[in-house]
Protein backbone atom coordinates (compact mmCIF):
# COMPACT_ATOMS: atom_id res chain seq x y z
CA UNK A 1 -0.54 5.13 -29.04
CA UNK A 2 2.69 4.06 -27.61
CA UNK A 3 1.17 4.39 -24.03
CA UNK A 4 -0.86 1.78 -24.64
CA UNK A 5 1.75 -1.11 -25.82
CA UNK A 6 2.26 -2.63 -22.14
CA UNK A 7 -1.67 -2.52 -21.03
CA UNK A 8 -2.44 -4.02 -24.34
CA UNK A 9 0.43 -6.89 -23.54
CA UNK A 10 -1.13 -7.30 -20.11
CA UNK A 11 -4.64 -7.42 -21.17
CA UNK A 12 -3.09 -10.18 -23.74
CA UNK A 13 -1.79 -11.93 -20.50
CA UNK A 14 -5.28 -11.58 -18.77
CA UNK A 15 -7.11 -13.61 -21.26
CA UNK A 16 -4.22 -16.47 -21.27
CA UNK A 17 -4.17 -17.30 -18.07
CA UNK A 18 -6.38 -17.42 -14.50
CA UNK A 19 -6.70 -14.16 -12.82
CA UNK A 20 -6.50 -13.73 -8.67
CA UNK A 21 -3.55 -15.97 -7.16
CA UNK A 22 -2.23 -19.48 -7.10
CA UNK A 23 -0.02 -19.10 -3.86
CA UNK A 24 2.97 -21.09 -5.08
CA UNK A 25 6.89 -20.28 -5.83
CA UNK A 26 7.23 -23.28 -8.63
CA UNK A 27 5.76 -21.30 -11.53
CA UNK A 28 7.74 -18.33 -10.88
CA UNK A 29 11.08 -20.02 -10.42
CA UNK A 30 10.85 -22.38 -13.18
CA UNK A 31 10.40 -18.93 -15.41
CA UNK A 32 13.12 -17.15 -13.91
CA UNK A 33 15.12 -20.19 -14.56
CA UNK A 34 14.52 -19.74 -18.25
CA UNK A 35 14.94 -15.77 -17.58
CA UNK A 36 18.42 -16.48 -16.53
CA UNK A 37 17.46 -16.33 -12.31
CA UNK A 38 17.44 -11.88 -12.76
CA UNK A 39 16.25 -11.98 -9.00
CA UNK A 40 19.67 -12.99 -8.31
CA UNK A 41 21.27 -10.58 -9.57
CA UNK A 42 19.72 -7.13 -7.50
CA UNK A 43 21.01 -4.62 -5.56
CA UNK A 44 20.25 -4.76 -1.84
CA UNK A 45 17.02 -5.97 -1.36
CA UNK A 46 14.38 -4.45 1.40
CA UNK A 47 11.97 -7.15 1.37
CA UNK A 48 7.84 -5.53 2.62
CA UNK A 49 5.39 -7.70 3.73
CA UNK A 50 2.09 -7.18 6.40
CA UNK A 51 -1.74 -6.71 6.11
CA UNK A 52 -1.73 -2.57 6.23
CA UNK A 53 1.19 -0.40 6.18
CA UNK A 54 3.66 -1.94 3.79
CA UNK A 55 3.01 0.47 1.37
CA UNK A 56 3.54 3.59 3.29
CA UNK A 57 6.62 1.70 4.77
CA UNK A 58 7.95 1.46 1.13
CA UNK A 59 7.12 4.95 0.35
CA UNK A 60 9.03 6.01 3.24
CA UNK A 61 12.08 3.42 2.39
CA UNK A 62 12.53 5.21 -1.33
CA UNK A 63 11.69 8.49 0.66
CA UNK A 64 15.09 7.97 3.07
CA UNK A 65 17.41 6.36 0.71
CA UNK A 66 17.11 9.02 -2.31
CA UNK A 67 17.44 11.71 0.58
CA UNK A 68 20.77 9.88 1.06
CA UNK A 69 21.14 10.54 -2.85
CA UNK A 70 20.73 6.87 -3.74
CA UNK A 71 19.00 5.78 -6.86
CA UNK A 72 15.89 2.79 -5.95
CA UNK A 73 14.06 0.60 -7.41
CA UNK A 74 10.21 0.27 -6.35
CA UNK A 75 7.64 -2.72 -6.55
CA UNK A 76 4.46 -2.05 -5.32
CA UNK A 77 0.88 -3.48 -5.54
CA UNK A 78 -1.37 -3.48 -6.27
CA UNK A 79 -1.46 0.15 -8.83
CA UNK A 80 -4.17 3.00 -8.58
CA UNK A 81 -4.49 3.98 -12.13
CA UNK A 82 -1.71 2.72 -14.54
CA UNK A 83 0.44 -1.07 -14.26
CA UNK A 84 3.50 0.71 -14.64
CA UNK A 85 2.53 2.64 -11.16
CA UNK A 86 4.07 -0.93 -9.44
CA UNK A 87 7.82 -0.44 -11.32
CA UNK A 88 9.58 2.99 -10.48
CA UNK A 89 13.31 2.40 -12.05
CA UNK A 90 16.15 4.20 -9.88
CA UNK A 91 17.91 7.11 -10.95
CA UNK A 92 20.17 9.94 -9.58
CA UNK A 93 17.82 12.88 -8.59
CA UNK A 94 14.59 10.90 -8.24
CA UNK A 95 13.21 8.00 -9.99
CA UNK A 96 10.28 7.41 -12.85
CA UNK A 97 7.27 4.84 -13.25
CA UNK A 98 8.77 2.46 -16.12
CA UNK A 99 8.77 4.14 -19.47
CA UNK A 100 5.69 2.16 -21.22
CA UNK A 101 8.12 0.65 -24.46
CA UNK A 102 10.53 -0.71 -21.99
CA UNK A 103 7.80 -1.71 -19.99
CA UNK A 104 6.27 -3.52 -22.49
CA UNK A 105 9.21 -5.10 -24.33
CA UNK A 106 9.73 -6.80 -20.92
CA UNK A 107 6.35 -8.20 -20.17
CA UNK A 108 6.73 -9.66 -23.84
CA UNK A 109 10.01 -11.19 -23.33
CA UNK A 110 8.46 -12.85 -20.00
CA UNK A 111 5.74 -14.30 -21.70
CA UNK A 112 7.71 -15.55 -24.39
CA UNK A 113 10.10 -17.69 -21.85
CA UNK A 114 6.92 -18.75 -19.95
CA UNK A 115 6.25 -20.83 -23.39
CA UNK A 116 2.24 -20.78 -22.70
CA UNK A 117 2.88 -22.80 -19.35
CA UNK A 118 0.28 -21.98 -16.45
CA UNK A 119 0.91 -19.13 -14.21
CA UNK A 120 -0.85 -16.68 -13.11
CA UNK A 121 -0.23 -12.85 -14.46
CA UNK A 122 0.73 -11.62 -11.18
CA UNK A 123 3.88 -14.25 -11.02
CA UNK A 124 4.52 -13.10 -15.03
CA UNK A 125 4.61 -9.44 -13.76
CA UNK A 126 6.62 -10.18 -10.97
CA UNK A 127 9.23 -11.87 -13.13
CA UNK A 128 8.95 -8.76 -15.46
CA UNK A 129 10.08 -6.60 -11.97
CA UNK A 130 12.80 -8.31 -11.47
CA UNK A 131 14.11 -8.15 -15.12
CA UNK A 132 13.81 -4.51 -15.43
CA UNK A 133 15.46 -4.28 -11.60
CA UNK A 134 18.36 -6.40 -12.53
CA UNK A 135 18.82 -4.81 -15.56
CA UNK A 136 18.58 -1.18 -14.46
CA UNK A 137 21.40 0.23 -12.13
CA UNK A 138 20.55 0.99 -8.61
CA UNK A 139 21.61 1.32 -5.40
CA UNK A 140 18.96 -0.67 -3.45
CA UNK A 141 15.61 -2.26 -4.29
CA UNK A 142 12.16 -1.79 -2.26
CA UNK A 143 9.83 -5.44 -2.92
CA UNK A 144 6.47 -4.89 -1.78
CA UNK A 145 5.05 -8.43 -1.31
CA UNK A 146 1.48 -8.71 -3.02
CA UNK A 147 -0.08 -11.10 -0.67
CA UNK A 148 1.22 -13.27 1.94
CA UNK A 149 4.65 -13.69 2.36
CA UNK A 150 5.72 -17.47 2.52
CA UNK A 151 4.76 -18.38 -1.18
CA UNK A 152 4.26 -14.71 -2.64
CA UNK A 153 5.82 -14.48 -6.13
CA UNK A 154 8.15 -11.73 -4.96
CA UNK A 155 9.59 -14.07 -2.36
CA UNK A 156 12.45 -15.90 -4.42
CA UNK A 157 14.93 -13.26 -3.17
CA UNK A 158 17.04 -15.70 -1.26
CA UNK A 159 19.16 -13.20 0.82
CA UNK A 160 17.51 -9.95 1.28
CA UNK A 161 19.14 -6.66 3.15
CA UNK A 162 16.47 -6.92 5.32
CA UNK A 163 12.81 -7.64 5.93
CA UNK A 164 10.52 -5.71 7.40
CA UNK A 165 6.43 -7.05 8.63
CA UNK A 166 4.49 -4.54 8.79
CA UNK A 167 1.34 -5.07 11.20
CA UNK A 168 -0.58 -8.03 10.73
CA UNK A 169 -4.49 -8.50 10.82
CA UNK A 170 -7.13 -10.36 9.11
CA UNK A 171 -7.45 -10.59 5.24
CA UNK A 172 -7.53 -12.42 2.82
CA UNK A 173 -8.01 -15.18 4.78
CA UNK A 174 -9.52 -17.39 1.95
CA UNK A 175 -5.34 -17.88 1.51
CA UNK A 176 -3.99 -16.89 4.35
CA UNK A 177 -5.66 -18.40 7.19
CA UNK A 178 -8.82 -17.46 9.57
CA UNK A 179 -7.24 -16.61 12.48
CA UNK A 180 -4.31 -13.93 12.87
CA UNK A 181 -1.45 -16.18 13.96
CA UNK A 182 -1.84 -18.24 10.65
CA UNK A 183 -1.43 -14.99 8.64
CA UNK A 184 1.69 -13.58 10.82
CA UNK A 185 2.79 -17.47 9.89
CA UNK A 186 2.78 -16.85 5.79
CA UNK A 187 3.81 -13.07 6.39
CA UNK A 188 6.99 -14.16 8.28
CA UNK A 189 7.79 -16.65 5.38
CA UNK A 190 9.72 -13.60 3.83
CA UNK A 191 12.32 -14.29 6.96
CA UNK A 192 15.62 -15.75 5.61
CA UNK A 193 18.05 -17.96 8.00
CA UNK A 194 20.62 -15.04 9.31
CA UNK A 195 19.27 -12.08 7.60
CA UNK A 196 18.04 -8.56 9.67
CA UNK A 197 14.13 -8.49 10.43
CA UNK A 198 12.06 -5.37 11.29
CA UNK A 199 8.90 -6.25 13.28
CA UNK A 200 6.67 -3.13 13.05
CA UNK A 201 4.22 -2.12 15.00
CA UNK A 202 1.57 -4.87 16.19
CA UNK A 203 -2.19 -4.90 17.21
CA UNK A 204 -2.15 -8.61 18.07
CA UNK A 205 0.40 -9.86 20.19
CA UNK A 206 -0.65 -13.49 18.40
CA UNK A 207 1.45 -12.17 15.41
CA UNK A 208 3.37 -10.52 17.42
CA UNK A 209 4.81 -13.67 18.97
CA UNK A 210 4.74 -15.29 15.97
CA UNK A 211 6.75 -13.15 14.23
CA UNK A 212 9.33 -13.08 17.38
CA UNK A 213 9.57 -16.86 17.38
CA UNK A 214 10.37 -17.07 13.64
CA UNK A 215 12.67 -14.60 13.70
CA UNK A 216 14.53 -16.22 16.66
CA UNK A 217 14.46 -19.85 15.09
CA UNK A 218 15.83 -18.63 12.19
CA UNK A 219 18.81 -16.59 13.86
CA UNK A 220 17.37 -13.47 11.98
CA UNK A 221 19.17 -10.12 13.93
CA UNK A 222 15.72 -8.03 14.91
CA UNK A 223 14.73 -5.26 15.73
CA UNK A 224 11.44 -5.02 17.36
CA UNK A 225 8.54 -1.67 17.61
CA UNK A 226 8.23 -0.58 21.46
CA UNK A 227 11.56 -2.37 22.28
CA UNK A 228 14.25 -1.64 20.35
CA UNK A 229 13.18 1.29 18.14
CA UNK A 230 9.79 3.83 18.58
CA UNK A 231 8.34 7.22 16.90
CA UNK A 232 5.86 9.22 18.66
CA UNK A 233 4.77 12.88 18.54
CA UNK A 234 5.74 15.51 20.48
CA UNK A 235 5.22 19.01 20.39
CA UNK A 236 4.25 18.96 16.74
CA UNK A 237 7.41 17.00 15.93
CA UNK A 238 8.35 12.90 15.22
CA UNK A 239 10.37 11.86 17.79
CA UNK A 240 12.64 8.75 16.95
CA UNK A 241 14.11 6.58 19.42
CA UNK A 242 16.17 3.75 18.62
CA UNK A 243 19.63 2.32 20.21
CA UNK A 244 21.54 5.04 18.89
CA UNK A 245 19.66 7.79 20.06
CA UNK A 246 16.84 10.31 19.68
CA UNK A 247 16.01 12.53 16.42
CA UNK A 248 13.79 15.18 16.32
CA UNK A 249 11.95 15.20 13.00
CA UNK A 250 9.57 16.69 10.66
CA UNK A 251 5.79 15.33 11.26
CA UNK A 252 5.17 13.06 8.37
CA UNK A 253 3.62 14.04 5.01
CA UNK A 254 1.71 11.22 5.04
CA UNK A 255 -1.50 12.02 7.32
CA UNK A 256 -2.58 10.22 10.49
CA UNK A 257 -0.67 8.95 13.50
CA UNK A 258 -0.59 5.51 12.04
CA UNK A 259 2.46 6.95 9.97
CA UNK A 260 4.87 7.39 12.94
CA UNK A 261 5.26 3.91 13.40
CA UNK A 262 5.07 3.33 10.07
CA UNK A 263 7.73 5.29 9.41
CA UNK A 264 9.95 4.41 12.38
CA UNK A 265 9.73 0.80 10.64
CA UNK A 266 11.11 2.19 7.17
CA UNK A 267 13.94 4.21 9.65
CA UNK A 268 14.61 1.01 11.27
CA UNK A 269 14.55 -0.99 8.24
CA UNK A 270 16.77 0.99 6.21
CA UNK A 271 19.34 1.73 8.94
CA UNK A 272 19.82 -2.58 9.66
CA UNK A 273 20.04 -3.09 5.65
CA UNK A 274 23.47 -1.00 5.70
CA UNK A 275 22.34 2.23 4.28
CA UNK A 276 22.01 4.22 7.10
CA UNK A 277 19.80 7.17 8.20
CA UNK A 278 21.34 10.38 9.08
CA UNK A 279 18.86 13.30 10.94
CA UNK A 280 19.42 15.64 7.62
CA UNK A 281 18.10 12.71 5.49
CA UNK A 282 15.32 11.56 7.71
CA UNK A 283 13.92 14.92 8.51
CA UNK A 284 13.99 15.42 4.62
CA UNK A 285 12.00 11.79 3.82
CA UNK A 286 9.54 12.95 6.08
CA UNK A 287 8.67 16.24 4.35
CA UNK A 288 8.89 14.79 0.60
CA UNK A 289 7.51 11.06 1.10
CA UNK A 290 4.24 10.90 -0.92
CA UNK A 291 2.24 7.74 -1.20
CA UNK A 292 -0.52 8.15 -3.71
CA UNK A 293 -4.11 6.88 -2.78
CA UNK A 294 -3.68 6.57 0.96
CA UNK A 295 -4.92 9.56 2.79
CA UNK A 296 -4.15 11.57 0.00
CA UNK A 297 -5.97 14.95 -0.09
CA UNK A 298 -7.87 16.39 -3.58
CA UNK A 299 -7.56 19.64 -3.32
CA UNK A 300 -8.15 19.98 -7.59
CA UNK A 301 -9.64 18.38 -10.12
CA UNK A 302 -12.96 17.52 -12.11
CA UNK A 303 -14.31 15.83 -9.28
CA UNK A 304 -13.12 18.31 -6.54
CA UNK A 305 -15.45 21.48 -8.35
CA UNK A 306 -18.35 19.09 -7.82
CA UNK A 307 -18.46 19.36 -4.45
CA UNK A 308 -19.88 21.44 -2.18
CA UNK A 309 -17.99 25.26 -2.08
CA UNK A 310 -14.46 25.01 0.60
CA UNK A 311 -15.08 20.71 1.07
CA UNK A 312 -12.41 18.92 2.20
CA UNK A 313 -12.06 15.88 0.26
CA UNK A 314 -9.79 12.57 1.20
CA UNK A 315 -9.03 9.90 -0.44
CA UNK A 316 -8.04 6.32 0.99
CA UNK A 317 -7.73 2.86 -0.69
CA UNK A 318 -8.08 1.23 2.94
CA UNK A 319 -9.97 -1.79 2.61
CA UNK A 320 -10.35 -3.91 5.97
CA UNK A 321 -11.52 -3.10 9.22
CA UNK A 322 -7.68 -3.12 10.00
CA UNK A 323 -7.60 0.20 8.00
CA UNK A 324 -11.32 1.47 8.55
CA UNK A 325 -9.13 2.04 12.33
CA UNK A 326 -6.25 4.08 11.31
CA UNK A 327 -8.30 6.48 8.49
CA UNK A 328 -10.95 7.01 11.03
CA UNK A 329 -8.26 7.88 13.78
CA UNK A 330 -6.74 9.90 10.72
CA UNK A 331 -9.56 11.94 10.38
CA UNK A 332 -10.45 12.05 13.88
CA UNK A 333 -6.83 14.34 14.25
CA UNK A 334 -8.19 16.38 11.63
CA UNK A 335 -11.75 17.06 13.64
CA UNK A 336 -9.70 18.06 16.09
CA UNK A 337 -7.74 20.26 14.36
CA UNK A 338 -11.33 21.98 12.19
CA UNK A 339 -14.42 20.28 12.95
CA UNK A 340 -16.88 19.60 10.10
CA UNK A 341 -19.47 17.10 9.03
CA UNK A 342 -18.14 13.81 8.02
CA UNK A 343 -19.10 12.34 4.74
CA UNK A 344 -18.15 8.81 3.49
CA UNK A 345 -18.56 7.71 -0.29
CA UNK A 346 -17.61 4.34 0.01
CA UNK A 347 -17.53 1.09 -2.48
CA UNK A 348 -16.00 -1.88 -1.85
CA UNK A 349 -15.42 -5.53 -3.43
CA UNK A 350 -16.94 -8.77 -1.44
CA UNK A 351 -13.70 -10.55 0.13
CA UNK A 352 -13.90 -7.37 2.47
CA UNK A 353 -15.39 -7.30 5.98
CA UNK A 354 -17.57 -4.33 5.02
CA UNK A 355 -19.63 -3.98 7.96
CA UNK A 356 -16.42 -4.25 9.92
CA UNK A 357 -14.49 -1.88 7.55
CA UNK A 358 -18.10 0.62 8.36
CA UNK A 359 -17.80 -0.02 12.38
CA UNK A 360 -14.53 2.14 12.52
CA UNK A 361 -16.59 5.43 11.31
CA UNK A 362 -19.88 4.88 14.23
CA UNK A 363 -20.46 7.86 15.66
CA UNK A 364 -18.02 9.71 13.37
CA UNK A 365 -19.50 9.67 10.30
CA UNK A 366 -23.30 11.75 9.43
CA UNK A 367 -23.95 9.80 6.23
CA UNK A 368 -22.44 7.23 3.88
CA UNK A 369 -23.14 7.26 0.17
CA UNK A 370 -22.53 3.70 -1.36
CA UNK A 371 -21.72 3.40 -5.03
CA UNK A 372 -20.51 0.78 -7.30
CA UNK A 373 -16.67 -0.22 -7.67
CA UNK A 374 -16.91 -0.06 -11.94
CA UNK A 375 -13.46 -1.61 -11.88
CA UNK A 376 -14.08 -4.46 -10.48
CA UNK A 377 -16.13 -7.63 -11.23
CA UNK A 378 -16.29 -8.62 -7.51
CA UNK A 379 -18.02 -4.96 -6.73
CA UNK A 380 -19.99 -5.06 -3.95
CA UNK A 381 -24.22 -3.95 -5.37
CA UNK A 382 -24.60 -0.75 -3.85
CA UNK A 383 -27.70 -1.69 -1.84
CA UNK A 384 -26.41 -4.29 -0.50
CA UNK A 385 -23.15 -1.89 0.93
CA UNK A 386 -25.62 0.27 2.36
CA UNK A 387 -27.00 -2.33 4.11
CA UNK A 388 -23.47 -3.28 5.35
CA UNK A 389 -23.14 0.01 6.32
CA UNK A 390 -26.49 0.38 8.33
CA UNK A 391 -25.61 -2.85 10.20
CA UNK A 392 -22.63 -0.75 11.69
CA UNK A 393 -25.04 1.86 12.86
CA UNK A 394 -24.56 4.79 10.22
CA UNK A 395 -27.01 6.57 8.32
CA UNK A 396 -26.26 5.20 4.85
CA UNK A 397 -28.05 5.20 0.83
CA UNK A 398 -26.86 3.74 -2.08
CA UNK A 399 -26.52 6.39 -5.27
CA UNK A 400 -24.69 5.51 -9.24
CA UNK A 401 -21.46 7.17 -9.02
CA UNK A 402 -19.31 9.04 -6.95
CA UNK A 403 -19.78 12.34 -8.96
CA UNK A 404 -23.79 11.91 -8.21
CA UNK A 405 -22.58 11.96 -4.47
CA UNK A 406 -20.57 15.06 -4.54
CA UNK A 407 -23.40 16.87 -6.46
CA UNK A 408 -25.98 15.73 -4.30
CA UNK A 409 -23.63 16.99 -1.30
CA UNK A 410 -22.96 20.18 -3.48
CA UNK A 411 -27.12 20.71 -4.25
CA UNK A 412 -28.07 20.10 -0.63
CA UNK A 413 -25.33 21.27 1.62
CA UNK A 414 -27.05 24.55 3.92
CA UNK A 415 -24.25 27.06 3.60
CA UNK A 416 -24.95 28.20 7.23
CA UNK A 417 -22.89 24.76 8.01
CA UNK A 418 -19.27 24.70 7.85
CA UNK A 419 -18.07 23.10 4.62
CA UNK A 420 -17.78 19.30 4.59
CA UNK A 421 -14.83 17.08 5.42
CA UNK A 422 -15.54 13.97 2.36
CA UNK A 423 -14.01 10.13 2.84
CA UNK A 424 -14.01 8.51 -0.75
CA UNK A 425 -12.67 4.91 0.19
CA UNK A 426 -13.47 1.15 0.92
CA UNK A 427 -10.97 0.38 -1.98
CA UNK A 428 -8.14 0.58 -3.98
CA UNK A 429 -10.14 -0.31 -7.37
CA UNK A 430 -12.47 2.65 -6.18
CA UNK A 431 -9.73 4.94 -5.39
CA UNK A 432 -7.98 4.69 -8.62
CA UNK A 433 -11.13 5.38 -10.62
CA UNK A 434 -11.61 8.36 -8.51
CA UNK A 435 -7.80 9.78 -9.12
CA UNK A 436 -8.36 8.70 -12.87
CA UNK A 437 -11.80 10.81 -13.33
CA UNK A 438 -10.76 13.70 -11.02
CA UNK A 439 -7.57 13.91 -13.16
CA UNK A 440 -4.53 13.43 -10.72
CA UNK A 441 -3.29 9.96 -11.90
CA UNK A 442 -0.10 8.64 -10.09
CA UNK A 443 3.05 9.85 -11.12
């Protein structure tokens, strides 16, 4: 099958060289070098880094420039279901997830200039971004760091449009540092001398300043959340504020407040890189944006008829306590709104802070099923996240699969109740299992 030539090159890849990261530009230059330097040769780049956010921020960047009728180019990591979820190619109309032969034919040409020298396969795929990008026309290119900033593979772009941190909170700090102002540190390495910076919105004012001073000692132009640019909700409406005035916008599509500043970033972001933001076109990105995976609601599919009769079933890949915050304030709007039980299936990998990940759901949550992440060697045992879970103070058991979970709901559930409202989450390897059984891949 035809669909299978790229996977087949990347599992190829995967048994050549170390998976994870090797934080380091050197590799991935000295290949571009021999690649002919493609990441020179881009349209305007918008340049993503932060802890959470940065993918919704990219989501709503494509969102507002092909409202503007521009064709973009998309890197994002890491992908749900398929690799070729982390290239969508620009075109009039809408763009399309890589086609799998060109797709492939690239990854092979990469590895063929690499010549067997180490790398890792994240730098190899990043190099395969930017030859498909350079060699594609667009109008403008979204880069979704993968981790970090300062020595991410995606950070050779030497003179970016602009680039935007999204907030900023610990992870990953086996590379990036244990406390918060040593992550803003590597984040802000995607700064270049003279070039526009959107700060999003920040939790920690330690990143916070950190961010500031870089910016400043490297004469970036900034704008800054809460003082030169805002979003907030008002009267069922997004209501942006920057120096040019107010607009009076669609709520997002995206769920949870968390998405107005996240989306007042991507305004503010695309507006400094040149491309402007009209009301028409920014009203418009807010009804079509779609970000697979995050907050995403299943309201079909193999796994949806396993639940119990009218459940209301989310999705998130949020992985750190960082985002255990924003879903539970997510679904704490939707109580609100309907009230019903809460119900967490959760399975996460062990560089996570699960008990802090857990904490954001006390008193919100009536019971957490833990089940193994199957795609994922680093899979946390499910007894053990249970535990996790009960050290956070909720009522938790661990059970196989996520489909046991739903059935057990389904079996059990006293119809006198209303239906329940159903968190799947804890990770990204999780969540794309769950789209890939339930039968509403990426697209």
């Amino acid at each position: 099958m035809t669909q299978l030539l790229a996977e087949r090159e990347i599992q190829r890849l995967l048994t050549l060289h170390p998976k994870g990261f090797d934080l380091s530009l050197d590799r991935v230059l000295r290949l571009l070098d021999r690649l002919g330097n493609p990441q020179d040769r881009l349209p305007p780049v918008i340049h993503i880094a932060g802890t959470n956010g940065k993918g919704s921020a990219a989501a709503f960047c494509r969102a507002l420039l092909e409202a503007q009728g521009l064709s973009v180019h998309v890197h994002t990591s890491p992908h749900l279901v398929s690799w070729s979820e982390r290239y969508r190619l620009g075109a009039k109309g809408g763009g399309r997830l890589v086609a799998d032969a060109v797709f492939a034919e690239a990854i092979g040409r990469a590895a063929e200039a690499n010549g067997g020298q180490p790398i890792t396969v994240f730098e190899i795929l990043t190099a395969v971004g930017f030859i498909l990008f350079s060699e594609h026309p667009a109008d403008a290119v979204v880069l979704e760091v993968g981790l970090g900033g300062r020595f991410d593979a995606t950070n050779v772009v030497k003179s970016p449009a602009v680039a935007i941190v999204m907030p900023i909170s610990p992870d990953h700090q086996a590379y990036l540092g244990d406390r918060v102002e040593l992550i803003a540190a590597e984040k802000a390495g995607i700064m270049k001398p003279g070039r526009p910076v959107v700060i999003g919105a920040q939790e920690f004012e330690e990143a916070r300043d950190v961010l500031i001073e870089t910016a400043e000692r490297l004469g970036c132009p900034m704008q800054l959340y809460g003082q030169d640019f805002l979003a907030h909700e008002e009267n069922g409406r997004l209501v942006y504020q920057d120096e040019t005035g107010l607009m009076d916008l669609s709520l997002p599509r995206l769920a949870g407040r968390h998405q107005f500043a996240n989306a007042a970033a991507a305004i503010a972001g695309v507006r400094v890189a040149g491309f402007g933001a009209s009301h028409r076109a920014a009203d418009e990105a807010m009804q079509k944006v779609s970000w697979p995976g995050r907050m995403q609601r299943l309201t079909s599919g193999r796994l949806v008829e396993l639940a119990p009769p009218g459940a209301e079933i989310w999705v998130d890949g949020g992985h750190n306590p960082g985002a255990g915050l924003v879903v539970a304030e997510a679904l704490a709007e939707q109580e609100e709104r309907q009230p019903r039980p809460l119900f967490l299936i959760s399975g996460m990998i062990n560089t996570k802070d699960q008990t802090g990940y857990f904490r954001a759901f006390q008193g919100m949550a009536r019971h957490v099923f833990t089940v193994p992440v199957a795609m994922s060697d680093a899979s946390v045992p499910k007894e053990e996240l249970a535990i996790r879970a009960t050290e956070a103070g909720l009522s938790a058991e661990p059970i196989d699969s996520v489909a046991n979970a739903l059935m057990l709901l389904r079996d059990t559930w006293d119809a006198r109740e209303a239906p329940p409202r159903i968190l799947i989450g804890g990770s990204l390897y999780l969540t794309g299992a769950v789209l890939a059984e339930n039968g509403t891949p990426p697209t």
